[in-house]
Protein backbone atom coordinates (compact mmCIF):
# COMPACT_ATOMS: atom_id res chain seq x y z
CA UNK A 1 29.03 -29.19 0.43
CA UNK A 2 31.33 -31.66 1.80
CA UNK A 3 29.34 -34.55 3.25
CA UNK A 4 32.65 -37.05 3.98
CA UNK A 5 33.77 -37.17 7.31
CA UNK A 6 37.21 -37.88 8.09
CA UNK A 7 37.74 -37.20 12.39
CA UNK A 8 36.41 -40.29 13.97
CA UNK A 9 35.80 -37.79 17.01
CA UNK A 10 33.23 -36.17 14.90
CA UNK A 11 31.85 -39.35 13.69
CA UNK A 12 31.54 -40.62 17.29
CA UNK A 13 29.61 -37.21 18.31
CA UNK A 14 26.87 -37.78 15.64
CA UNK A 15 26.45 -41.31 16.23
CA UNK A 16 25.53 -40.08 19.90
CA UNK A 17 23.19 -37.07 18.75
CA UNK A 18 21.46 -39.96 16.85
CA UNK A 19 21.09 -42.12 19.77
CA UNK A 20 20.35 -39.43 21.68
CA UNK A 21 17.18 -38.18 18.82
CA UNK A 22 15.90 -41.92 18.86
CA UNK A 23 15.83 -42.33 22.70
CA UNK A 24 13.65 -39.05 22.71
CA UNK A 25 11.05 -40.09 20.18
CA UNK A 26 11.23 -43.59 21.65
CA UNK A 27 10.19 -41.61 25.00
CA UNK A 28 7.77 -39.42 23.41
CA UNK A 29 5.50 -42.35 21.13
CA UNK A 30 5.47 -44.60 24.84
CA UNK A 31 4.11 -41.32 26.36
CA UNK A 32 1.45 -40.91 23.90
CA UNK A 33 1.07 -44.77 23.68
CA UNK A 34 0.51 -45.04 27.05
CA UNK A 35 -2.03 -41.86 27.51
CA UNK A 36 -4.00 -42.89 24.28
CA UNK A 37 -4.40 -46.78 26.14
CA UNK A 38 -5.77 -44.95 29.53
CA UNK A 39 -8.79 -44.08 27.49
CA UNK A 40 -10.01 -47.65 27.40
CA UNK A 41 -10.82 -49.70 30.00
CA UNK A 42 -9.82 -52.68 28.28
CA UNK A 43 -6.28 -51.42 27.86
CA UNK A 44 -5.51 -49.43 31.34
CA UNK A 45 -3.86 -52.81 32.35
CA UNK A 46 -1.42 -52.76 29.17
CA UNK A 47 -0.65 -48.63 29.13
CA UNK A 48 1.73 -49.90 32.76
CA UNK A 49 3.92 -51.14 30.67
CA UNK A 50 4.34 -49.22 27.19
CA UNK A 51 7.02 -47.55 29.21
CA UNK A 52 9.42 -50.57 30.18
CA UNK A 53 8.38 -52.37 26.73
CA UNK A 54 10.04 -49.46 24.70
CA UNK A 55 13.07 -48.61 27.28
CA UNK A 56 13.88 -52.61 26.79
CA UNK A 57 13.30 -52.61 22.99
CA UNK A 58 15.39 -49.08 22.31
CA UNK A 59 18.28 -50.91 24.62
CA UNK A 60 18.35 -53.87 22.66
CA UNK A 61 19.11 -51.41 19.02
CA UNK A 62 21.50 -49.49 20.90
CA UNK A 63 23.32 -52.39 22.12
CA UNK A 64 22.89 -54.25 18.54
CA UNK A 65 24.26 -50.83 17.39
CA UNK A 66 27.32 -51.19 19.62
CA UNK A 67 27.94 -54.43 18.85
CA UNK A 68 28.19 -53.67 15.10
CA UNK A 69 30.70 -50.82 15.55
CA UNK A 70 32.76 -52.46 17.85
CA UNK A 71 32.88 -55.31 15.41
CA UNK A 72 33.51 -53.20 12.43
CA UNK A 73 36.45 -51.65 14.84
CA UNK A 74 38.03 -54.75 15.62
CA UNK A 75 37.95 -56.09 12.03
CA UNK A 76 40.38 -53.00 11.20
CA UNK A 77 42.52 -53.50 13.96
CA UNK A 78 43.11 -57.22 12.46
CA UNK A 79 43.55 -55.81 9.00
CA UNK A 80 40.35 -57.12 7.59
CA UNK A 81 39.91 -55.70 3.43
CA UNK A 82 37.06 -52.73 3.87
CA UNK A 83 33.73 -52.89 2.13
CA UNK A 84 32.79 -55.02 -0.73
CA UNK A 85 31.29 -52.39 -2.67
CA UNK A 86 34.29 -50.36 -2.83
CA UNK A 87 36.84 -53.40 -3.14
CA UNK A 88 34.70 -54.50 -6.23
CA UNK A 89 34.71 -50.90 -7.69
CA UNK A 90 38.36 -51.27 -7.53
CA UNK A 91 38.28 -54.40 -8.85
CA UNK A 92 36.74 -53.27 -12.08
CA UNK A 93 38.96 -50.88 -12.72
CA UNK A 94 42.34 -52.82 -12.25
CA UNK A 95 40.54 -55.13 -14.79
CA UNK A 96 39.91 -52.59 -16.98
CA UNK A 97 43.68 -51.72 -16.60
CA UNK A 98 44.69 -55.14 -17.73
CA UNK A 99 42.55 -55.57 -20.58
CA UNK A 100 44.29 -52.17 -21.68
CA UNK A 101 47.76 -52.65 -20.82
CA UNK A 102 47.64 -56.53 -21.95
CA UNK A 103 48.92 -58.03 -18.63
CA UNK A 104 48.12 -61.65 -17.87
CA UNK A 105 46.31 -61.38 -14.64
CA UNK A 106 46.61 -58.68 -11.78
CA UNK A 107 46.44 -59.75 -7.63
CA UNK A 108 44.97 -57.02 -5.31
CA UNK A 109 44.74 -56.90 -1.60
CA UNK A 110 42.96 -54.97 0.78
CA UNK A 111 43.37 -54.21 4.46
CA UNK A 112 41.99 -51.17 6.21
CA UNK A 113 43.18 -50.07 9.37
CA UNK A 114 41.61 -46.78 10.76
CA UNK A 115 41.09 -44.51 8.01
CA UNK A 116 44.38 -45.70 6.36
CA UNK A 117 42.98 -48.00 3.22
CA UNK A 118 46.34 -49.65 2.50
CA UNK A 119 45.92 -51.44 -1.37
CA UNK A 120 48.39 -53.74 -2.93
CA UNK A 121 48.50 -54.32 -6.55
CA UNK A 122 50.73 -56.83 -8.01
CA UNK A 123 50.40 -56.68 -12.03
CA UNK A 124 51.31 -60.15 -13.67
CA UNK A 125 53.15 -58.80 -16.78
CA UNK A 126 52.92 -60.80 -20.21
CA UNK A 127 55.98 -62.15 -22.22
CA UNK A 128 55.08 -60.12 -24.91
CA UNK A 129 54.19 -56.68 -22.95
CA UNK A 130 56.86 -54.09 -23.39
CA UNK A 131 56.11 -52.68 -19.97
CA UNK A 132 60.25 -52.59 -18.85
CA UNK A 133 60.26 -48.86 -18.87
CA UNK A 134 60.39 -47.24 -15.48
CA UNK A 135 58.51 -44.77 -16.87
CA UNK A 136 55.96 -46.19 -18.46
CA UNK A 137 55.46 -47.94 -14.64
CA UNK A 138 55.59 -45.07 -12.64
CA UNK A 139 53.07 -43.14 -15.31
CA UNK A 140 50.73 -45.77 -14.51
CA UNK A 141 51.22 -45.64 -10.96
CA UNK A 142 50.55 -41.99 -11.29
CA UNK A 143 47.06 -42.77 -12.94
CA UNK A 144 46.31 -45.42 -10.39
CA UNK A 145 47.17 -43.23 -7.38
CA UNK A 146 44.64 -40.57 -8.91
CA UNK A 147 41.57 -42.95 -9.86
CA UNK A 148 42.07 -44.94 -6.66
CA UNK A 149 41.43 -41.89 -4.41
CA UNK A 150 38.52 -40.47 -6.43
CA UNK A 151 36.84 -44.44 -6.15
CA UNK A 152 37.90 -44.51 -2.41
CA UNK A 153 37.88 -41.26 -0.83
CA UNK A 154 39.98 -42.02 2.04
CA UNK A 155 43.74 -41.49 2.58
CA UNK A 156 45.40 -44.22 0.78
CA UNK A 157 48.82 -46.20 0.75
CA UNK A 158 49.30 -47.74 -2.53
CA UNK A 159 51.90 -50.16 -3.45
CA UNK A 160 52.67 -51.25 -7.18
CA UNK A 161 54.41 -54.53 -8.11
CA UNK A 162 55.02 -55.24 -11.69
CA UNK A 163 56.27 -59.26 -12.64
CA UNK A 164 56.31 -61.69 -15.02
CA UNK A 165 56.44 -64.65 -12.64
CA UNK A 166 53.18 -65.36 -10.91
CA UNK A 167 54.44 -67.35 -7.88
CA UNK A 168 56.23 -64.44 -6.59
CA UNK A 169 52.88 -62.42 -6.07
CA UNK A 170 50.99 -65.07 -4.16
């Protein structure tokens, strides 16, 4: 079963189901809160306001909750890189790619706008590699295009630089 979601619509729609569930139990445990306190004399005075307490603490994690998506949203509007844990996977395996392929160093960049993940790759080629052959490059492409999508699984634009002079990738 496919458990990726790729419409922010649908995203948005269980986010508010979700808000929706929490709001109810939130409801629900200052009902029974506030019954099980008007059994005690001691605590009549503090079952008023069970109610108010939990309306004001469920606000404040919904509006933490906004604040964290709308920051999350703005960060891809400005082209921030996406999640460390994915950006490190990737990492690691454009490492592995140099060890095997013997290039001096490789620069990647991130930016993630929407559910575009654009990735730039620019390979620093040794003096000594015999990596010249257009087809040996786009083969490797090929393999990065595939193992990229199955470590990011999101639509991806991939770009592919190949040099032996380090000062034009930075």
């Amino acid at each position: 079963r496919n458990r990726t979601l790729r419409s922010p619509l649908i995203k948005a729609d269980i986010y508010q189901w979700r808000l929706d569930g929490w709001l109810t139990v939130a409801v629900l445990v200052a009902f029974v809160m506030a019954y099980g306190f008007t059994f005690f004399e001691a605590t009549q005075a503090i079952a008023l306001y069970i109610d108010p307490i939990m309306v004001i603490a469920v606000s404040l994690y919904f509006i933490y909750l906004a604040y964290a998506e709308f920051k999350i949203q703005v960060l891809q509007l400005m082209g921030a890189a996406p999640n460390t844990k994915m950006t490190r996977k990737v990492e690691t395996y454009i490492q592995k790619l140099n060890q095997t392929h013997h290039f001096d160093d490789a620069i990647v960049r991130f930016s993630l706008n929407g559910r575009l993940l654009y990735i730039d790759i620019d390979f620093i080629v040794s003096e000594q590699a015999s990596f010249d052959s257009i087809h040996r490059q786009d083969q490797l492409r090929r393999v990065l295009d595939k193992e990229l999508q199955a470590i990011c699984k999101t639509q991806l634009w991939l770009t592919v630089v190949y040099t032996k002079d380090r000062a034009l990738s930075i």
